[in-house]
C-alpha atoms as a PDB file:
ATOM      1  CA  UNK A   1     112.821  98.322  96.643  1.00  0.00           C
ATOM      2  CA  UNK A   2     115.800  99.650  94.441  1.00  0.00           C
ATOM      3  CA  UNK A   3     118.279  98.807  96.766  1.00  0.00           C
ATOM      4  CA  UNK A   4     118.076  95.424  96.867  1.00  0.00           C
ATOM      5  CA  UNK A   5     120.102  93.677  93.682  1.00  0.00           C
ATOM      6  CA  UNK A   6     117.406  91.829  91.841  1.00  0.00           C
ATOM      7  CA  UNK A   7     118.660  87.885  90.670  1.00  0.00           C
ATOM      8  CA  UNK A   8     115.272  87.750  88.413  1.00  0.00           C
ATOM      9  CA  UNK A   9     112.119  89.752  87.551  1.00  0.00           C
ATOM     10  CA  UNK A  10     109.289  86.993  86.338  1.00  0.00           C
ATOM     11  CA  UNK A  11     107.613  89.925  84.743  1.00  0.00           C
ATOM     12  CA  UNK A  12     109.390  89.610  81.628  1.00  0.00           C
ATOM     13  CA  UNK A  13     111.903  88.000  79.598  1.00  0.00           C
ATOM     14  CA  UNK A  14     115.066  89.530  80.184  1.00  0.00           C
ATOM     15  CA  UNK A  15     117.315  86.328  81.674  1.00  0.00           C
ATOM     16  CA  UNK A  16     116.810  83.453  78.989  1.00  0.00           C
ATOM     17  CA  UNK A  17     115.431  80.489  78.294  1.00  0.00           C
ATOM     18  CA  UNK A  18     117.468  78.479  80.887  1.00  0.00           C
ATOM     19  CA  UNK A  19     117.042  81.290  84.222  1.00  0.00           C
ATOM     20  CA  UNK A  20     113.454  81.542  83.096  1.00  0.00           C
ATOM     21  CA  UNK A  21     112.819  77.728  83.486  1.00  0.00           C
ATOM     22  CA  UNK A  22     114.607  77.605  86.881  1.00  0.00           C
ATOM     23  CA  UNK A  23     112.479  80.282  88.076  1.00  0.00           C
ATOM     24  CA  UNK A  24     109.248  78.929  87.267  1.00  0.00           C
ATOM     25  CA  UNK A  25     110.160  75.515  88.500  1.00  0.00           C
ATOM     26  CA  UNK A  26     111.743  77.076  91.583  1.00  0.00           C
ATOM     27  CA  UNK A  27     108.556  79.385  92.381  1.00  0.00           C
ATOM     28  CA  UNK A  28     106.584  76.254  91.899  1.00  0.00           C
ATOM     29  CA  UNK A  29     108.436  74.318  94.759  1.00  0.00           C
ATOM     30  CA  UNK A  30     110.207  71.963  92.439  1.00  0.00           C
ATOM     31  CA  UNK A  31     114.178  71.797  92.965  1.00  0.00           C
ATOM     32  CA  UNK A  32     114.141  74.999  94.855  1.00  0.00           C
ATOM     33  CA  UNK A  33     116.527  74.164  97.665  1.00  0.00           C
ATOM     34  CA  UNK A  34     118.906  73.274  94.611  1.00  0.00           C
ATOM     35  CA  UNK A  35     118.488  76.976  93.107  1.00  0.00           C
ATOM     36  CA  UNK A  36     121.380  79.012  92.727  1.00  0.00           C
ATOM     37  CA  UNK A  37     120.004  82.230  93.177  1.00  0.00           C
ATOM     38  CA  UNK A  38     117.568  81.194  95.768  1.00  0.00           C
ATOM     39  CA  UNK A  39     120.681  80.339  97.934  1.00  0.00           C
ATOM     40  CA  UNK A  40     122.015  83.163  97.795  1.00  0.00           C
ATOM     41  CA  UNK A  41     119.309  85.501  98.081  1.00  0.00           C
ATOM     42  CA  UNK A  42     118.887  87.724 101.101  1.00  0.00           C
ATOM     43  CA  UNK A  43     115.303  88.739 100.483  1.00  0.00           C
ATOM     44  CA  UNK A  44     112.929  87.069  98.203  1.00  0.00           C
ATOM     45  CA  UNK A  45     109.240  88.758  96.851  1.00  0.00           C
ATOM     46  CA  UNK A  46     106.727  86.240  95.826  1.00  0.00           C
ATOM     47  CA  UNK A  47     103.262  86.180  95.014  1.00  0.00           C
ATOM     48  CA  UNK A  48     101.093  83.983  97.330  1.00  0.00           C
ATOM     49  CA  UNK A  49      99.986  81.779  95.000  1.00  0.00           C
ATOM     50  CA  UNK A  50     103.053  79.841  93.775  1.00  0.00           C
ATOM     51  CA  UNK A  51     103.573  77.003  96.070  1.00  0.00           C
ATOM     52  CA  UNK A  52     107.257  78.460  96.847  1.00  0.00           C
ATOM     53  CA  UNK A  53     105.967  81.046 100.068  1.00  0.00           C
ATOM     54  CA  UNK A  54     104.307  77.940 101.422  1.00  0.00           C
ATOM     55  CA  UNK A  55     107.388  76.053 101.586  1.00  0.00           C
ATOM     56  CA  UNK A  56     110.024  78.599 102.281  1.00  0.00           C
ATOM     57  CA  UNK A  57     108.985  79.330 105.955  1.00  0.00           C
ATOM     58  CA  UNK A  58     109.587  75.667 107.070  1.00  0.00           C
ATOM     59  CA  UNK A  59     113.183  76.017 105.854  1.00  0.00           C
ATOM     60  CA  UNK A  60     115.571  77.229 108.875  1.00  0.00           C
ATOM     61  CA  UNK A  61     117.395  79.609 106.349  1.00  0.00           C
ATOM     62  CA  UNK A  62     114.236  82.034 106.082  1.00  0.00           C
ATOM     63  CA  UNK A  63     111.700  84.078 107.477  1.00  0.00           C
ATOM     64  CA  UNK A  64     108.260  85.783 106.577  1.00  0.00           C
ATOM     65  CA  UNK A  65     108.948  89.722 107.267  1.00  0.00           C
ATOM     66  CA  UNK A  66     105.921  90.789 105.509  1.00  0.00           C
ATOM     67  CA  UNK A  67     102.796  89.225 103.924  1.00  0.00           C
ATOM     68  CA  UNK A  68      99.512  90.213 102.281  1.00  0.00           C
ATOM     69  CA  UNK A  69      96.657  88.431  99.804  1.00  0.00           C
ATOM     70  CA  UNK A  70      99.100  89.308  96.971  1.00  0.00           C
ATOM     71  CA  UNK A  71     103.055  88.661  98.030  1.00  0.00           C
ATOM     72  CA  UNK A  72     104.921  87.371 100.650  1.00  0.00           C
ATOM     73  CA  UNK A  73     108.573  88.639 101.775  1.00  0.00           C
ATOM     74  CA  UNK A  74     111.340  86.981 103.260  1.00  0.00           C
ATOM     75  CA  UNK A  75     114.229  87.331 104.447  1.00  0.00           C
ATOM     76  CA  UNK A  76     117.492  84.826 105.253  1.00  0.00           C
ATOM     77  CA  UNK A  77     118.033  84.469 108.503  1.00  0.00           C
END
């Protein structure tokens, strides 16, 4: 999906300490409506099993496009 601006890539450590942390807490449903990046994004890739994709489709902001046994996508509404 290169044309979609990534805000972080969990598959290594290119962001520092500080981003990391935020992303792991925020893929694990803790402080994520707080997230800066999550609030901005447009369309967010997760794996299924972080608790985030479970709690993202209750929130009126977005909405499950795609999913499989491996990721969900969304997209803001």
């Amino acid at each position: 999906m290169p044309e979609h601006p990534v805000a972080n890539d969990g598959r290594t450590d290119l962001y520092g300490d500080e981003i990391d942390t935020r992303c792991l807490m925020t893929e694990n449903g803790i402080g994520y409506a707080a997230d800066p990046y999550l609030q901005q994004a447009r369309l967010v890739l997760l794996p299924t099993q972080k608790p985030l994709p479970g709690l993202l489709p209750a929130e009126p902001h977005f909405s499950v496009i795609d999913q499989d046994s491996l990721a969900v996508i969304l997209v803001r509404r």
